[in-house]
Protein backbone atom coordinates (compact mmCIF):
# COMPACT_ATOMS: atom_id res chain seq x y z
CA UNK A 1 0.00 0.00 0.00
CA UNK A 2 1.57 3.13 -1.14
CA UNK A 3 -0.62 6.08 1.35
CA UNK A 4 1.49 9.13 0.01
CA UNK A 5 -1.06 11.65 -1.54
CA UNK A 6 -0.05 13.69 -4.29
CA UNK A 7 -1.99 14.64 -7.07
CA UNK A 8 1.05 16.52 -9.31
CA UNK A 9 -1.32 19.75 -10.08
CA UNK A 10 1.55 22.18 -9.62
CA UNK A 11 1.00 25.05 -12.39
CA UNK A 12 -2.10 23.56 -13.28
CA UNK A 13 -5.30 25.40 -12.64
CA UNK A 14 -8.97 24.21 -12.08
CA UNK A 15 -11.63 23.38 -15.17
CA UNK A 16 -14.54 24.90 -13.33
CA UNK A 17 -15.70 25.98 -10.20
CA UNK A 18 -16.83 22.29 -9.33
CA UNK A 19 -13.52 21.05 -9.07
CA UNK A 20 -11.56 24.11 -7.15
CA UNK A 21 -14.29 22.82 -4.65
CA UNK A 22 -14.35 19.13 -4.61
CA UNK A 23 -10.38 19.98 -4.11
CA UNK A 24 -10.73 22.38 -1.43
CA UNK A 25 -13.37 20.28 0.89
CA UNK A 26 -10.65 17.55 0.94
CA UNK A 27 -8.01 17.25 3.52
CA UNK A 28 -4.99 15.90 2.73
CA UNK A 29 -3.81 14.99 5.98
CA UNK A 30 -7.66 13.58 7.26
CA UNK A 31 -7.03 10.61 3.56
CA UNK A 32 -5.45 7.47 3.95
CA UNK A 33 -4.77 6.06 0.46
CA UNK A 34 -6.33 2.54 0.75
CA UNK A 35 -5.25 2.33 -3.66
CA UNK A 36 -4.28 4.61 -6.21
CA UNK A 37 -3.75 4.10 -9.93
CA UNK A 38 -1.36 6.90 -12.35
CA UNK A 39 -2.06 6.28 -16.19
CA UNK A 40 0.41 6.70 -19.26
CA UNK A 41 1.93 8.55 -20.10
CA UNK A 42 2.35 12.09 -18.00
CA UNK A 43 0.26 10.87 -15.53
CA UNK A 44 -2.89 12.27 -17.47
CA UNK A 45 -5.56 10.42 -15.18
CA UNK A 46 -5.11 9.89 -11.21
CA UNK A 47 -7.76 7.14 -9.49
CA UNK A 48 -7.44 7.06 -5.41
CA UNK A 49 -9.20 5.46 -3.02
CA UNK A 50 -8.99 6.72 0.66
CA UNK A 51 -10.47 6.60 3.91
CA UNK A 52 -11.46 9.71 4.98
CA UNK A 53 -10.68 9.74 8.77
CA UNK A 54 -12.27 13.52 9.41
CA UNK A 55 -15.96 11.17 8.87
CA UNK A 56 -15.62 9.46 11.94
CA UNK A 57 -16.26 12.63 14.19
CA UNK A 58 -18.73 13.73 12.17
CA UNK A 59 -22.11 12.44 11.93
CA UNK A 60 -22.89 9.23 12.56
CA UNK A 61 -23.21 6.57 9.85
CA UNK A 62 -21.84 8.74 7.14
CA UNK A 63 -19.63 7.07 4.14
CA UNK A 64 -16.21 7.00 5.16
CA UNK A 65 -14.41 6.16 1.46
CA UNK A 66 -13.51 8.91 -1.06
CA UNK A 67 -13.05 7.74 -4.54
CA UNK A 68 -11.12 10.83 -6.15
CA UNK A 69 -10.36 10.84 -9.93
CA UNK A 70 -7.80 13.80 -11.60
CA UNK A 71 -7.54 14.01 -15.43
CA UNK A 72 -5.04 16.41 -16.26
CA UNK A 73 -5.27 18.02 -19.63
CA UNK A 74 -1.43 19.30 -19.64
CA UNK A 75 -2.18 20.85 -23.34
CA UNK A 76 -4.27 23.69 -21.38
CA UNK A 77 -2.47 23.20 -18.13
CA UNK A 78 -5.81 22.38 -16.23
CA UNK A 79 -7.25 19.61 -14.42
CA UNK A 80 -10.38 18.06 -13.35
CA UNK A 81 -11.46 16.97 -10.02
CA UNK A 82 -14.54 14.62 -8.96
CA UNK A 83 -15.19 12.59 -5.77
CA UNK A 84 -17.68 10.26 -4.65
CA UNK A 85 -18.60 9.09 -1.55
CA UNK A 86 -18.77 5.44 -0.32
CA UNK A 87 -19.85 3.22 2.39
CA UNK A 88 -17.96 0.08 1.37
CA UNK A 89 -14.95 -0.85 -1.10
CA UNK A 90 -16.58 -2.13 -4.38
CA UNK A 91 -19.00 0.52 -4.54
CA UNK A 92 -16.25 3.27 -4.34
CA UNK A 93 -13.89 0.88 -6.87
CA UNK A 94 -17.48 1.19 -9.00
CA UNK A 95 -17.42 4.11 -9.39
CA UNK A 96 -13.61 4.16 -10.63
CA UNK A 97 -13.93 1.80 -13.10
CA UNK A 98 -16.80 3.25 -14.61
CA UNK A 99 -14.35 6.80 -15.22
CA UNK A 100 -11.96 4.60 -16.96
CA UNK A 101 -10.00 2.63 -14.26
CA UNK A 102 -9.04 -1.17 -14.74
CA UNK A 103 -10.46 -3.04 -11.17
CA UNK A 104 -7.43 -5.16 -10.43
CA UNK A 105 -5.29 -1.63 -10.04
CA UNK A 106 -7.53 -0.76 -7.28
CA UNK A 107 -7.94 -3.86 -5.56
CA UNK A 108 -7.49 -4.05 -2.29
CA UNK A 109 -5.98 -7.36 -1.25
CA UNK A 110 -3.65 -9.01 0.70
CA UNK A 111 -0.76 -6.61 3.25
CA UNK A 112 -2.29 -4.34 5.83
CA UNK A 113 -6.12 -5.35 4.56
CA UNK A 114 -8.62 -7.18 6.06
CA UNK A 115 -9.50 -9.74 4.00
CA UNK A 116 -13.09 -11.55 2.53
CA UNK A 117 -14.41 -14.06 4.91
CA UNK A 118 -15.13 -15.91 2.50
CA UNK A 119 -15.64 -16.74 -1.57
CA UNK A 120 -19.44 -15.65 -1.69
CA UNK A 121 -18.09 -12.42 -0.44
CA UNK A 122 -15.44 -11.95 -3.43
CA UNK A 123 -18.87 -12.91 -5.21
CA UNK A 124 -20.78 -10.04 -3.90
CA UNK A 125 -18.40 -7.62 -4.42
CA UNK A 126 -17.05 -8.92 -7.80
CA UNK A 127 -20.77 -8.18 -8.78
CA UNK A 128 -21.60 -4.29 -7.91
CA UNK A 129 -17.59 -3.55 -8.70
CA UNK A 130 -18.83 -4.52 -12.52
CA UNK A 131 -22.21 -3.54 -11.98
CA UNK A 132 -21.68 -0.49 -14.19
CA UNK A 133 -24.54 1.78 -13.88
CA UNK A 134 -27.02 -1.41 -13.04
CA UNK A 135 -27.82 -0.14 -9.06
CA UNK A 136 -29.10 3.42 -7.89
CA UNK A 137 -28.07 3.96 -4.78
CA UNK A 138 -30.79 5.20 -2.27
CA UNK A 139 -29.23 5.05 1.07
CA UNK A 140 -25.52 4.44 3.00
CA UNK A 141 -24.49 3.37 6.64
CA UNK A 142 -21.32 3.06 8.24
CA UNK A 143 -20.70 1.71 11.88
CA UNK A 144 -17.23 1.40 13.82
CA UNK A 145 -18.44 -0.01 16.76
CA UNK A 146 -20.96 -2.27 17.48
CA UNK A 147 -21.83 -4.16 14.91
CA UNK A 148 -19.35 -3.24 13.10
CA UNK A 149 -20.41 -2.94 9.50
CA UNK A 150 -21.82 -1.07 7.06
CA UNK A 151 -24.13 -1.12 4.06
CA UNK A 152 -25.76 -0.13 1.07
CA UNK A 153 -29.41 0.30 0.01
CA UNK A 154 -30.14 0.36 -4.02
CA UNK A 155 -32.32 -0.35 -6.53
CA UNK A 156 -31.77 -2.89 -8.76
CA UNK A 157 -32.46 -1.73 -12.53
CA UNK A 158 -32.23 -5.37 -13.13
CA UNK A 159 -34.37 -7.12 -10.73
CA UNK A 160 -38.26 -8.42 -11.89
CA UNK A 161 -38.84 -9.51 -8.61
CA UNK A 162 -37.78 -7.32 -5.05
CA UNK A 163 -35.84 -4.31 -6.79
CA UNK A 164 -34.54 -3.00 -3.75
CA UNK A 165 -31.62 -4.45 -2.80
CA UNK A 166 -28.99 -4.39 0.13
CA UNK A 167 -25.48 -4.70 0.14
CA UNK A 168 -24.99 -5.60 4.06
CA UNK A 169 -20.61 -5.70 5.04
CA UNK A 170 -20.02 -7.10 8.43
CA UNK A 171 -16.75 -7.22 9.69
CA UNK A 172 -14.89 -9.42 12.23
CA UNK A 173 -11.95 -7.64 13.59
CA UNK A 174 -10.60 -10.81 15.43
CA UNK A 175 -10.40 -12.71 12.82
CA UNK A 176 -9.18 -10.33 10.63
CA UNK A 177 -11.89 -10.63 8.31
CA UNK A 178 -15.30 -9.38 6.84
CA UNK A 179 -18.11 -10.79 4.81
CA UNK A 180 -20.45 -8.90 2.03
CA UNK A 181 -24.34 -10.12 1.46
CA UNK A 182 -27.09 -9.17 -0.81
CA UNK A 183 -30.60 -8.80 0.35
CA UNK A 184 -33.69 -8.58 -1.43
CA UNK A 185 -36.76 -6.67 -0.85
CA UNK A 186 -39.92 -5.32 -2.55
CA UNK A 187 -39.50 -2.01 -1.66
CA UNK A 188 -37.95 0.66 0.60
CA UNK A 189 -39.97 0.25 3.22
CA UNK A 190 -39.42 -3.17 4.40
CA UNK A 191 -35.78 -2.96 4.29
CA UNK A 192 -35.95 -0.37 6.25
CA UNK A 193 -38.00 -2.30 8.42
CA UNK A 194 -35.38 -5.06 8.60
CA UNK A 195 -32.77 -2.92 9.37
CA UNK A 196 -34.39 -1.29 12.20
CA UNK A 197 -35.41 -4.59 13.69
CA UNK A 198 -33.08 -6.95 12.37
CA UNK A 199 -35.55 -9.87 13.19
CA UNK A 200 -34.77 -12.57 10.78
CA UNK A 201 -31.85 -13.85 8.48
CA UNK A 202 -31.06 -11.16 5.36
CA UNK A 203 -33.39 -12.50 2.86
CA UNK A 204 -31.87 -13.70 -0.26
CA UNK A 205 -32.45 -12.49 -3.86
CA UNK A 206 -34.96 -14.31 -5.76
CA UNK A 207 -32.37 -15.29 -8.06
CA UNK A 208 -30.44 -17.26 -5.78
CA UNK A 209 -32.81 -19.99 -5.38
CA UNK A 210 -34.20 -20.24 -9.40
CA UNK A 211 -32.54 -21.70 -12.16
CA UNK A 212 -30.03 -18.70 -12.09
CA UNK A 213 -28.96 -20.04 -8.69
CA UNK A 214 -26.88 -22.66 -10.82
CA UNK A 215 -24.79 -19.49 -12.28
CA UNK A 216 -24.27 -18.18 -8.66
CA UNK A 217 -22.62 -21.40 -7.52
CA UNK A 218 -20.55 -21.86 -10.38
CA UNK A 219 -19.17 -18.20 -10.18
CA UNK A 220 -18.51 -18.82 -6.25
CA UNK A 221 -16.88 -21.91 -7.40
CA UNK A 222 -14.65 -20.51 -9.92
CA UNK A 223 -14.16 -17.60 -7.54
CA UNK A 224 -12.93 -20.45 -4.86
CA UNK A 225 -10.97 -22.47 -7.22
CA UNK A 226 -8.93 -19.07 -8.25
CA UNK A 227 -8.65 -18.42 -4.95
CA UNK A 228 -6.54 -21.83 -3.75
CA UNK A 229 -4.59 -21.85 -6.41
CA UNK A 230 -3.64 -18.13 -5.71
CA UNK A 231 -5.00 -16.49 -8.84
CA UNK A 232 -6.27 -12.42 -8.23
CA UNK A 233 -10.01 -12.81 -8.57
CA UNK A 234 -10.62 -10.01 -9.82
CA UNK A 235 -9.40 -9.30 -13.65
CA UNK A 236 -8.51 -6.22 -15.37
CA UNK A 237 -11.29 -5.03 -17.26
CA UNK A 238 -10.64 -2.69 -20.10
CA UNK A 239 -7.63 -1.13 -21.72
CA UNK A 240 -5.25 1.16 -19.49
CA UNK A 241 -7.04 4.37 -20.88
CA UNK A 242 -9.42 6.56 -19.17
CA UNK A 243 -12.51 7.35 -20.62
CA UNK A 244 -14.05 11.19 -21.05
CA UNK A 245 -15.51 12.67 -18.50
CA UNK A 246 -17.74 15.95 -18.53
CA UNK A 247 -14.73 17.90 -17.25
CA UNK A 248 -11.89 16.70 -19.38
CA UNK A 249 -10.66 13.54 -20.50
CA UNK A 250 -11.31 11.46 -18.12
CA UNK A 251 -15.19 6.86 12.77
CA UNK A 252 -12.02 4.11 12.14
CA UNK A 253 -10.70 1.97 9.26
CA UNK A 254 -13.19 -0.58 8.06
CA UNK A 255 -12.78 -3.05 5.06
CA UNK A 256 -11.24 -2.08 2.22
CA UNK A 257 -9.46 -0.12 4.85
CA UNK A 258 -6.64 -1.62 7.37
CA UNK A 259 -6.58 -3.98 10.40
């Protein structure tokens, strides 16, 4: 993990207003670099991932991961700047690849990181870190103490049966590990409702239990098999060049974060 922050816009000068300010409301010293990625050649495109630790005395349950992408256009001497706020690790990594960044040079595996529980959780994330534009996120939470965890509530663009869908990270510090599950509900309300009272198991997606539920095991069992043989899971996706963007050319550490 390389956690030096620099994003090399000496004599460069903001696009637009929007970046000078998505610049300015970050601290430098409050970001711990969980990933970063520098493209070829001249460094046109910075991706970072960081853990902003400034969240966790603010209020409670807000997204602790920044996902911060630079393009540089050195022609005009200017840059762009846009960040996006996460509650867990794939959405943030998302978000990256979906401005032009390949997944496996943001992964976060192995060293100082606490580490999937198991291969349904590689699974799980594997699945919203490709997701593209597939889930519309509605709602965030992020707890450092007790439970420790934190999750995401979308809707699936995808789903004919319980669109609303939530992406529920647990982590168990002893261990060293942490485990990501999907939930399915028909709407907003009654995962609300099982959030609040947390009476019963996380209910399952429909399509874990139809004929689709064939392609879920074999994915968790490639996933598994990649896994032993000590194989990165997750593949690059994409050619090493940024797409366009708009702009230019484009509480405590939890997973995707350190033990």
């Amino acid at each position: 993990m390389n956690d030096a922050l620099d994003f090399d816009l000496d004599d460069l000068s903001p696009v637009d207003d929007a970046s000078e300010d998505m610049m300015e409301a970050l601290r430098a010293g409050d970001l711990t670099v969980l990933s970063q990625h520098h493209t070829a050649p001249n460094g046109s495109h910075s991706f970072v991932l960081a853990h902003d630790r400034s969240v966790t005395w603010g209020v409670p349950g807000e997204p602790q991961l920044v996902a911060i992408v630079v393009a540089r256009d050195l022609s005009r001497s200017t840059f762009s700047f846009e960040t996006s706020h996460h509650s867990t690790a794939s959405f943030a990594q998302n978000w990256l690849a979906e401005l032009g960044c390949p997944l496996d040079r943001i992964a976060l595996r192995g060293g100082d990181y606490i580490e999937p529980a198991d291969d349904l959780t590689v699974q799980v994330e594997q699945q919203i870190q490709r997701s593209g534009t597939r889930y519309e996120v509605l709602d965030t939470y992020t707890s450092d103490y007790d439970p420790s965890e934190a999750w995401t509530l979308v809707r699936d663009s995808r789903a004919t049966q319980a669109p609303v869908r939530l992406f529920h990270e647990e982590w168990d510090h002893d261990a060293g590990t942490y485990t990501m599950r999907e939930g399915a509900f028909a709407d907003v309300g009654v995962a609300q409702t099982w959030l609040d009272e947390r009476s019963g198991p996380l209910p399952e997606p429909p399509e874990y239990s139809d004929h689709n539920g064939a392609v879920v095991r074999a994915r968790v069992a490639r996933i598994a098999l990649a896994r032993s043989a000590g194989v990165a899971a997750t593949p690059q996706t994409g050619l090493d060049a940024p797409r366009t963007t708009a702009a230019g050319p484009a509480q405590r550490p939890v997973q995707g974060r350190l033990l």
